[in-house]
N, C-alpha and C. Protein backbone atom coordinates (compact mmCIF):
# COMPACT_ATOMS: atom_id res chain seq x y z
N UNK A 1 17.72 -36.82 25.19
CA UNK A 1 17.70 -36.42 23.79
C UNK A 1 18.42 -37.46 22.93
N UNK A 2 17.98 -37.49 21.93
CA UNK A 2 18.29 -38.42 20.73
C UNK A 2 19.69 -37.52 20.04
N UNK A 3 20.81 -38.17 19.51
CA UNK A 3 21.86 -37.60 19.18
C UNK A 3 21.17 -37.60 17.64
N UNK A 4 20.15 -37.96 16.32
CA UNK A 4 19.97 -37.55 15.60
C UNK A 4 18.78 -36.48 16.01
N UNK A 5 18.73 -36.04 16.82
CA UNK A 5 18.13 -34.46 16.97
C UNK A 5 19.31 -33.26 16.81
N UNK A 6 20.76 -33.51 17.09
CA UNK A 6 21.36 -32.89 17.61
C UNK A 6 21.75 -31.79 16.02
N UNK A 7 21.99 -30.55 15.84
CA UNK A 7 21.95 -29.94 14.84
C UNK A 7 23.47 -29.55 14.36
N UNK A 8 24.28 -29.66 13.70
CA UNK A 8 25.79 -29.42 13.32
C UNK A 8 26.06 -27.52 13.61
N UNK A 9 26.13 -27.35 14.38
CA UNK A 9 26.01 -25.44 14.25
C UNK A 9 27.59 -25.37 13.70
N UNK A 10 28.46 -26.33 14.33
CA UNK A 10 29.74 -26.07 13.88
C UNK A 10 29.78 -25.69 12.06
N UNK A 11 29.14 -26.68 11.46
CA UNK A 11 28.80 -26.78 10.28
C UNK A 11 28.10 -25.62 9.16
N UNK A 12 27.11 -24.90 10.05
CA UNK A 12 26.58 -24.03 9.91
C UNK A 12 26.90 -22.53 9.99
N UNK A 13 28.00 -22.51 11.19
CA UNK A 13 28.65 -21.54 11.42
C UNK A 13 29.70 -21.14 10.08
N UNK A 14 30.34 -22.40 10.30
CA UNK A 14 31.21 -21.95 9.19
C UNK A 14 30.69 -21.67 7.39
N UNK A 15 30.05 -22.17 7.36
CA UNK A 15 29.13 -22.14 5.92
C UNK A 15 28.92 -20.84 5.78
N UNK A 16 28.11 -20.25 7.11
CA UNK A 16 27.83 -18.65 6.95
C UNK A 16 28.94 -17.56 6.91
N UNK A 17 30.20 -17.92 7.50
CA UNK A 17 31.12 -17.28 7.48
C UNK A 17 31.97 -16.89 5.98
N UNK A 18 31.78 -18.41 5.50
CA UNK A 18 32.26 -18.25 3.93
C UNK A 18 31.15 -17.90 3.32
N UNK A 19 30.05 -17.68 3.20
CA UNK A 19 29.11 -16.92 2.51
C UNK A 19 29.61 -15.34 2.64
N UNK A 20 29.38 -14.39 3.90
CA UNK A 20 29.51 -13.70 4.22
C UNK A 20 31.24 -12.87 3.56
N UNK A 21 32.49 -13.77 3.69
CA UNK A 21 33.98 -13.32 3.21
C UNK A 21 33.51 -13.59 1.81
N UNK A 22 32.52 -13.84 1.00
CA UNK A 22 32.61 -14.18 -0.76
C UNK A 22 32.09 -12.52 -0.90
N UNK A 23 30.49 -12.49 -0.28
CA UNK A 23 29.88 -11.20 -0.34
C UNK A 23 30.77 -9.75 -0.03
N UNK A 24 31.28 -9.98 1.12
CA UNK A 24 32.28 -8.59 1.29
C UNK A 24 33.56 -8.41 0.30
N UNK A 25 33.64 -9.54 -0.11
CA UNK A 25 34.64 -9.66 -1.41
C UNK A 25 34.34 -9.07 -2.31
N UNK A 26 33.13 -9.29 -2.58
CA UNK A 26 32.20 -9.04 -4.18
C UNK A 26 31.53 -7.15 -3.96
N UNK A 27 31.92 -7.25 -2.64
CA UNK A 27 31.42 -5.83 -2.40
C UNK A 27 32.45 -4.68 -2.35
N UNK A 28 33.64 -4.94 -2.18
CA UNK A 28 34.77 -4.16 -1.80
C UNK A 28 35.38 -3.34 -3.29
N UNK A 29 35.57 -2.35 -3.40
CA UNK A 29 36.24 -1.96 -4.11
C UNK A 29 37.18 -2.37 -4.65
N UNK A 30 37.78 -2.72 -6.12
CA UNK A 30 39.17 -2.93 -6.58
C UNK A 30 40.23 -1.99 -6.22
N UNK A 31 40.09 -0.86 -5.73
CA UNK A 31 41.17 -0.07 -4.87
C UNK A 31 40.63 0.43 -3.90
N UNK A 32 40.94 -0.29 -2.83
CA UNK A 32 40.60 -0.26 -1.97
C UNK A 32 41.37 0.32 -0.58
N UNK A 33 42.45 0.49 -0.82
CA UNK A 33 43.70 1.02 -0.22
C UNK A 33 43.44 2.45 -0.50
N UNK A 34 43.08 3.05 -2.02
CA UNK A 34 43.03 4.49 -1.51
C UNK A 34 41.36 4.76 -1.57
N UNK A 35 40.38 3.80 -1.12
CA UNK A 35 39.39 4.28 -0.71
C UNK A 35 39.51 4.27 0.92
N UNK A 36 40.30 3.48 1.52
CA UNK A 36 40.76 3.36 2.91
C UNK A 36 41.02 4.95 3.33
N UNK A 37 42.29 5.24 2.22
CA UNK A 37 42.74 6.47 2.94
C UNK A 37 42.54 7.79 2.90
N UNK A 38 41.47 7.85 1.49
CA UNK A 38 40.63 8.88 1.28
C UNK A 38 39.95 9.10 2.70
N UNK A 39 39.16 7.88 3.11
CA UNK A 39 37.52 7.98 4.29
C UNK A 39 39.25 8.60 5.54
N UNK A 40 40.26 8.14 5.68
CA UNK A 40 40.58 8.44 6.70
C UNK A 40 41.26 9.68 6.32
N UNK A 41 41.76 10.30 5.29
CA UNK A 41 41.87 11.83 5.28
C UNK A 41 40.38 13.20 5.56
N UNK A 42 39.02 12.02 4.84
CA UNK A 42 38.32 13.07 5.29
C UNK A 42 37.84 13.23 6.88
N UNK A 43 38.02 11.91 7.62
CA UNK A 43 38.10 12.18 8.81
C UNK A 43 38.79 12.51 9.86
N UNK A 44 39.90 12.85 9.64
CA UNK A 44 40.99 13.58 9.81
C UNK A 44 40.84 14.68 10.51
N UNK A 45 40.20 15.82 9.36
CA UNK A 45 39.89 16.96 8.87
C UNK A 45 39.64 17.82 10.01
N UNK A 46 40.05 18.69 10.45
CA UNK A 46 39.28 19.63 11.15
C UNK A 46 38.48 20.16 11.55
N UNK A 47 37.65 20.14 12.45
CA UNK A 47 35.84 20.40 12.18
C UNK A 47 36.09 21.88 13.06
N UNK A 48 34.88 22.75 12.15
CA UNK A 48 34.60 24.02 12.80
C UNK A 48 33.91 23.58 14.43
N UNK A 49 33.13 24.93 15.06
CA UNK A 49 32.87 24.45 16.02
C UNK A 49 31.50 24.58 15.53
N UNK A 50 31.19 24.74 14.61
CA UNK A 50 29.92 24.60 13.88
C UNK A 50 29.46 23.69 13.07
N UNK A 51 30.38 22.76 13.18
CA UNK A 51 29.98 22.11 12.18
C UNK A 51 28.98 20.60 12.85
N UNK A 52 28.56 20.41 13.97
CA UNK A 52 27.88 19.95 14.23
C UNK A 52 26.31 20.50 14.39
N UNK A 53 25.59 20.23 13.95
CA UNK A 53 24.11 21.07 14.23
C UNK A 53 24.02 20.93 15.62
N UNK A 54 24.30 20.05 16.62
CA UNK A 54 23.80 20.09 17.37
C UNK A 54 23.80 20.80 18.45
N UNK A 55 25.54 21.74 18.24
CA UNK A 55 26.15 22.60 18.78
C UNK A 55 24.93 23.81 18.80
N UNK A 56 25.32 24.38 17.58
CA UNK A 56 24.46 25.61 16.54
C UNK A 56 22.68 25.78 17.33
N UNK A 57 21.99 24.19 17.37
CA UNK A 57 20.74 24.40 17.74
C UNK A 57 20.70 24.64 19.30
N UNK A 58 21.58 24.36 20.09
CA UNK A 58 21.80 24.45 21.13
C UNK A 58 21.64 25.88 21.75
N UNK A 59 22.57 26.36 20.80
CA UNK A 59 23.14 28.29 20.81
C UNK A 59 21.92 28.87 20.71
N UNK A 60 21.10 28.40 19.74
CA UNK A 60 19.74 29.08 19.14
C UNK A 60 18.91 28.83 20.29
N UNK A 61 18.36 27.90 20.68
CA UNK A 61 17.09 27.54 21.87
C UNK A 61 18.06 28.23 23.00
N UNK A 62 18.66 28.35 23.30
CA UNK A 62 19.42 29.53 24.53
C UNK A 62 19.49 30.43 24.41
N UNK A 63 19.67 30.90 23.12
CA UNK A 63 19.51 32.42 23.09
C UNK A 63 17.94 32.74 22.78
N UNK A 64 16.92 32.27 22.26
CA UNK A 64 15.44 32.09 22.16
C UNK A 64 15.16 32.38 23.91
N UNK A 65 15.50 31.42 24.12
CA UNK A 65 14.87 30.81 25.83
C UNK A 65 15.82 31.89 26.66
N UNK A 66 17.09 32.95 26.26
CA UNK A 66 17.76 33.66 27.29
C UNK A 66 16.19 35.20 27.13
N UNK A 67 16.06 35.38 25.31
CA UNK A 67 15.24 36.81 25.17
C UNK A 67 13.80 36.39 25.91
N UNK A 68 13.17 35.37 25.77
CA UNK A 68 11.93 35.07 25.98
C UNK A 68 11.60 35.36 28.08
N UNK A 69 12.88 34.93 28.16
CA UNK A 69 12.60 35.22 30.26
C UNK A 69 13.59 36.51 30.14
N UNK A 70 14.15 37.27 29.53
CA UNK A 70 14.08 38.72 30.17
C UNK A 70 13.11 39.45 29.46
N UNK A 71 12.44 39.00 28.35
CA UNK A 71 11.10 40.21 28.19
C UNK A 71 9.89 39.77 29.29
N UNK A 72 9.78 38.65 29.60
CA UNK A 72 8.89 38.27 31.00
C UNK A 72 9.47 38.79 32.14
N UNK A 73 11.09 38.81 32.03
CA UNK A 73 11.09 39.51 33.83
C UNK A 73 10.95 41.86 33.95
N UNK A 74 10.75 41.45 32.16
CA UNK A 74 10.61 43.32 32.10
C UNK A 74 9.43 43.45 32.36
């Protein structure tokens, strides 16, 4: 290989990196400290045991699927 084939990634890498820290800059909130600790008070929070659907749909197709095979085994 020819060393003017060879491509600078070092060069490239870093270019994208400072693109990328301008954008998250330009994206971040001016208070950003109590948007930090807002997201981590609401995740915090206590969750019912319902409060996942996936729990809830679970309960439902079992109790569906418990009535459906004892009116078949009556």
């Amino acid at each position: 290989m020819d060393s003017d084939n060879h491509i600078d990634i070092r060069r490239l890498v870093r270019a994208h990196g400072a693109r990328q820290l301008t954008i998250a800059r330009l994206r971040a909130p001016a208070d950003w400290e109590g948007e930090l600790r807002s997201a981590l008070a609401a995740h915090r929070e206590p969750a019912s045991i319902f409060a996942g659907s996936d729990l809830r749909l679970f309960v439902q197709s079992f109790a569906m699927f418990f009535t459906a095979t004892m009116m078949f085994l009556l």
